[in-house]
PDB file of N, CA and C in Angstrom:
ATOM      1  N   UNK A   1       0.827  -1.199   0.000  1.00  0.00           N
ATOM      2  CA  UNK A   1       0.000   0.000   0.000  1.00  0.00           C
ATOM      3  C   UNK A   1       0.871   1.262   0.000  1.00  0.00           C
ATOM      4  N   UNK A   2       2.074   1.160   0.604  1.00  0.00           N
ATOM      5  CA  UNK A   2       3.293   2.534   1.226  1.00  0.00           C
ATOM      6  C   UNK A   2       3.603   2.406  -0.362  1.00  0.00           C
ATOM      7  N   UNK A   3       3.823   1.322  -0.889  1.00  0.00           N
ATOM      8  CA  UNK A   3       4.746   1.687  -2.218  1.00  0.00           C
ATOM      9  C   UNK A   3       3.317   2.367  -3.219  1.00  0.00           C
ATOM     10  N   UNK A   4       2.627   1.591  -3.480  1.00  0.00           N
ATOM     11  CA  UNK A   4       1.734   2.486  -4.582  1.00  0.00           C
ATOM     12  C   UNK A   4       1.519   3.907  -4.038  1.00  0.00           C
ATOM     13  N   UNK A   5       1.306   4.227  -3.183  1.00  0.00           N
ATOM     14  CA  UNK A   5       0.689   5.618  -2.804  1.00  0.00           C
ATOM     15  C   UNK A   5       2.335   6.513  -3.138  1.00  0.00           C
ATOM     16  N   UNK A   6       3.394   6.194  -2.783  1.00  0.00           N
ATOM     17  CA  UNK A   6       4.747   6.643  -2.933  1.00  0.00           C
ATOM     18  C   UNK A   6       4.815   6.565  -4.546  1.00  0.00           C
ATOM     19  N   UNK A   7       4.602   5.911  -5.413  1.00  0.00           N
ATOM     20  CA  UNK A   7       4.662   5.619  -6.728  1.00  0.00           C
ATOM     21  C   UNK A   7       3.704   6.452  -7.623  1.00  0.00           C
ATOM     22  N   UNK A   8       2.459   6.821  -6.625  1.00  0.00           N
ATOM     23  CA  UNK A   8       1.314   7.584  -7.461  1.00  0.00           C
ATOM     24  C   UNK A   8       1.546   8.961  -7.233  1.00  0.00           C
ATOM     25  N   UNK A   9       2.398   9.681  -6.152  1.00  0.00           N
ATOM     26  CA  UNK A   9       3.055  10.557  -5.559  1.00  0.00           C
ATOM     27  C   UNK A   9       3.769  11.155  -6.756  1.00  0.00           C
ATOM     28  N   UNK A  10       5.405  10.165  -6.744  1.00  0.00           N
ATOM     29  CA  UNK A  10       6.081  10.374  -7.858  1.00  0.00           C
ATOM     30  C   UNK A  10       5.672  10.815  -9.086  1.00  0.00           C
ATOM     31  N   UNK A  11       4.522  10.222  -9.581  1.00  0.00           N
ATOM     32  CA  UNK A  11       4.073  10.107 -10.554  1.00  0.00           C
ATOM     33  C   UNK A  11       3.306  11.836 -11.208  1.00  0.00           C
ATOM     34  N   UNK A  12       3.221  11.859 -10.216  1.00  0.00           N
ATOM     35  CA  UNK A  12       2.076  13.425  -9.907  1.00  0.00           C
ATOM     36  C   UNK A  12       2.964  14.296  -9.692  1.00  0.00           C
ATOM     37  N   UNK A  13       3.853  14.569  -9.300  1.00  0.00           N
ATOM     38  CA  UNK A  13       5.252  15.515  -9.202  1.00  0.00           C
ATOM     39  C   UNK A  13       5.616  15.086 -10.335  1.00  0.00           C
ATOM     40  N   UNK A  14       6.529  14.290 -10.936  1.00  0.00           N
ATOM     41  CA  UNK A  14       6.846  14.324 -12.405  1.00  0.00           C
ATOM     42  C   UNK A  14       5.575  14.661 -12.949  1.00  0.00           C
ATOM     43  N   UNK A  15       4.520  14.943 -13.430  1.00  0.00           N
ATOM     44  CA  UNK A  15       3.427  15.183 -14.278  1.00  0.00           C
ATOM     45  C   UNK A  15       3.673  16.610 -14.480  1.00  0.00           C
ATOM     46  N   UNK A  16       3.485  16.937 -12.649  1.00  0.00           N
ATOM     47  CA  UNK A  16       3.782  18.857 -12.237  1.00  0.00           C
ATOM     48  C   UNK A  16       4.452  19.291 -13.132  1.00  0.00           C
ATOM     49  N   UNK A  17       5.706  18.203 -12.912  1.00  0.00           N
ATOM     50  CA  UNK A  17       7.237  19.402 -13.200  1.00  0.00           C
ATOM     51  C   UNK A  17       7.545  19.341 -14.643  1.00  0.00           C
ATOM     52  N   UNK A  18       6.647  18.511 -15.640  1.00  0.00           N
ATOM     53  CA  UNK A  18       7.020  18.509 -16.859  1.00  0.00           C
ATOM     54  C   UNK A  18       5.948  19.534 -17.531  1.00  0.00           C
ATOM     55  N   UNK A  19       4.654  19.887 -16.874  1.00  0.00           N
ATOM     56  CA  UNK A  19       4.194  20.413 -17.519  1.00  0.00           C
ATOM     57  C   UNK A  19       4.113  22.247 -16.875  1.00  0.00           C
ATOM     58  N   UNK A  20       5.452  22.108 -15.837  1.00  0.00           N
ATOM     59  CA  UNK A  20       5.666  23.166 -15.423  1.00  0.00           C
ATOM     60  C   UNK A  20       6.361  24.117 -15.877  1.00  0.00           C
ATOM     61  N   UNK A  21       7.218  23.215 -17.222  1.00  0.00           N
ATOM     62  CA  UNK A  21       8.239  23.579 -17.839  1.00  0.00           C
ATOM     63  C   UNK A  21       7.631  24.566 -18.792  1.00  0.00           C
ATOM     64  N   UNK A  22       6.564  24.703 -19.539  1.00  0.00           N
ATOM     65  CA  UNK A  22       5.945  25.048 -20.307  1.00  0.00           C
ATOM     66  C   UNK A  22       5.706  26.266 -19.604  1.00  0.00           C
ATOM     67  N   UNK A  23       5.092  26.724 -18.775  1.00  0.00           N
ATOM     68  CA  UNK A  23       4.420  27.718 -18.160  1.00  0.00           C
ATOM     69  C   UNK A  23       5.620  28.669 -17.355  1.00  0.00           C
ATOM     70  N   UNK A  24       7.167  27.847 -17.012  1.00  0.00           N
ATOM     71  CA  UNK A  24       7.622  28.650 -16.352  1.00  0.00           C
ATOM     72  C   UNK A  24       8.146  30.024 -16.819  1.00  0.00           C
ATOM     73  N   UNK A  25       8.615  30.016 -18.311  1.00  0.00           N
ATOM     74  CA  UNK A  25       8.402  31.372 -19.051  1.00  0.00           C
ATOM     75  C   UNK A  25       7.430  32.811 -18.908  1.00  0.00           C
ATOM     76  N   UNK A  26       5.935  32.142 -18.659  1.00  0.00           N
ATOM     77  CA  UNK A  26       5.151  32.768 -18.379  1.00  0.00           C
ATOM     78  C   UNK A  26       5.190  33.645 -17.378  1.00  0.00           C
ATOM     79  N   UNK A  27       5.327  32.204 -16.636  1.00  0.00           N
ATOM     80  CA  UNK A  27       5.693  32.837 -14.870  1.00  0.00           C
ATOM     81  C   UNK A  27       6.636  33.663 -14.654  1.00  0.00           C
ATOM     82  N   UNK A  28       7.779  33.628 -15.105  1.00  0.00           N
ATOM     83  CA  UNK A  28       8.686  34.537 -15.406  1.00  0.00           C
ATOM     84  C   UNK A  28       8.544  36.124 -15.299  1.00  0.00           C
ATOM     85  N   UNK A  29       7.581  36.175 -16.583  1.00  0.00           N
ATOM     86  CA  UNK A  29       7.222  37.526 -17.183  1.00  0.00           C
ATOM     87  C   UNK A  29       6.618  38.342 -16.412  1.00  0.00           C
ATOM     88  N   UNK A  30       5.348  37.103 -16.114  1.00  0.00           N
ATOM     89  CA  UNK A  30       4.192  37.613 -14.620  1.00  0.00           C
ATOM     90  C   UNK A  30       4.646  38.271 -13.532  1.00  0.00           C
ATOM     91  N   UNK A  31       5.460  37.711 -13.135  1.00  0.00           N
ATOM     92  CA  UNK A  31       6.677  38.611 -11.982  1.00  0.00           C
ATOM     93  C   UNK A  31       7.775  39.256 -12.145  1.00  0.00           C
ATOM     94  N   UNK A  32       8.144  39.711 -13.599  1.00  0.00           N
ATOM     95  CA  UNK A  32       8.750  40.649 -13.549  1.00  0.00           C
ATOM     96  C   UNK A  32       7.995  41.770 -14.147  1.00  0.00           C
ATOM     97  N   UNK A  33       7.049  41.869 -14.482  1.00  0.00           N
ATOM     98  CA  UNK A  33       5.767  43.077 -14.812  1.00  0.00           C
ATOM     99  C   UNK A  33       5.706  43.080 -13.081  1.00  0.00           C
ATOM    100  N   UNK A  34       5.002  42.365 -12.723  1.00  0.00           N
ATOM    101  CA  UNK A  34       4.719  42.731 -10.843  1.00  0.00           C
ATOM    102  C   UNK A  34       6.269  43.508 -10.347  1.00  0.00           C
ATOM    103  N   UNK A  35       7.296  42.877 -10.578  1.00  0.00           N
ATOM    104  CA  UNK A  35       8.747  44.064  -9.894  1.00  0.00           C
ATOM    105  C   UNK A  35       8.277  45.076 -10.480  1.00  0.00           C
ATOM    106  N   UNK A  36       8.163  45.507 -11.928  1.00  0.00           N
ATOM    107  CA  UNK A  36       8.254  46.622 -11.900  1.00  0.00           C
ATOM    108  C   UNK A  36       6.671  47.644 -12.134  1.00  0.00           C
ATOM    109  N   UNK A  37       5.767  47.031 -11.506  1.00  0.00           N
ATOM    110  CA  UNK A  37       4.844  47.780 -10.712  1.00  0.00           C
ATOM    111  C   UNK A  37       5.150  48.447  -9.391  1.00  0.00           C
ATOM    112  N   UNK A  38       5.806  47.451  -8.575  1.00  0.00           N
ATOM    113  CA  UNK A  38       6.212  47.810  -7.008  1.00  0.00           C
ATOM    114  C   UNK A  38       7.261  49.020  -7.731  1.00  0.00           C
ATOM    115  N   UNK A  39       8.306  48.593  -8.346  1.00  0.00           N
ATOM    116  CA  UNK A  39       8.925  49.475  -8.642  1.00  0.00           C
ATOM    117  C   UNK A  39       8.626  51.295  -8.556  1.00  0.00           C
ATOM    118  N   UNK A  40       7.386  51.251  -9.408  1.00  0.00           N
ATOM    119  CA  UNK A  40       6.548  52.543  -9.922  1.00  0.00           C
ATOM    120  C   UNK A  40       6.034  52.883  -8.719  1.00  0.00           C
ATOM    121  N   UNK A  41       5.088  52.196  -7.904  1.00  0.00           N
ATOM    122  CA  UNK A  41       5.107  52.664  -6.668  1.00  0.00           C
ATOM    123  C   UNK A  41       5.933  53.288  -5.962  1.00  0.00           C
ATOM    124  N   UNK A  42       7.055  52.720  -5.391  1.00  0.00           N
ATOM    125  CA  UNK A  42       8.226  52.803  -4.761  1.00  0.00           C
ATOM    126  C   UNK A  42       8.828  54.180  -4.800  1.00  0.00           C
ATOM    127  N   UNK A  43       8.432  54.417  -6.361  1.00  0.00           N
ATOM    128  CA  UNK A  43       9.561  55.877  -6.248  1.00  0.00           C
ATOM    129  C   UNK A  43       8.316  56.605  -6.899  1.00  0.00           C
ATOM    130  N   UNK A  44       7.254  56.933  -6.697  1.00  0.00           N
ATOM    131  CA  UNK A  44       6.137  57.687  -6.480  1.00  0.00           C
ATOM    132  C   UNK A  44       5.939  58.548  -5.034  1.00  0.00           C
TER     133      UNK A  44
END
């Protein structure tokens, strides 16, 4: 039972992280538009 649930685990983290790869570009961008909002604030 410890091994399948550990195996279906794995399985679901590798799923994450491959289809995280795709999006992390995005993510990227998303937070560096957000720095330089705070930015604009900041020296307002």
């Amino acid at each position: 039972m410890k091994r399948s649930v550990a195996l279906l685990l794995l399985a679901t983290f590798s799923l994450a992280t491959l289809c995280a790869c795709n999006t992390m570009e995005g993510l990227g961008k998303d937070v560096q538009k957000l720095g330089e909002k705070v930015e604009q604030k900041a020296s307002n």
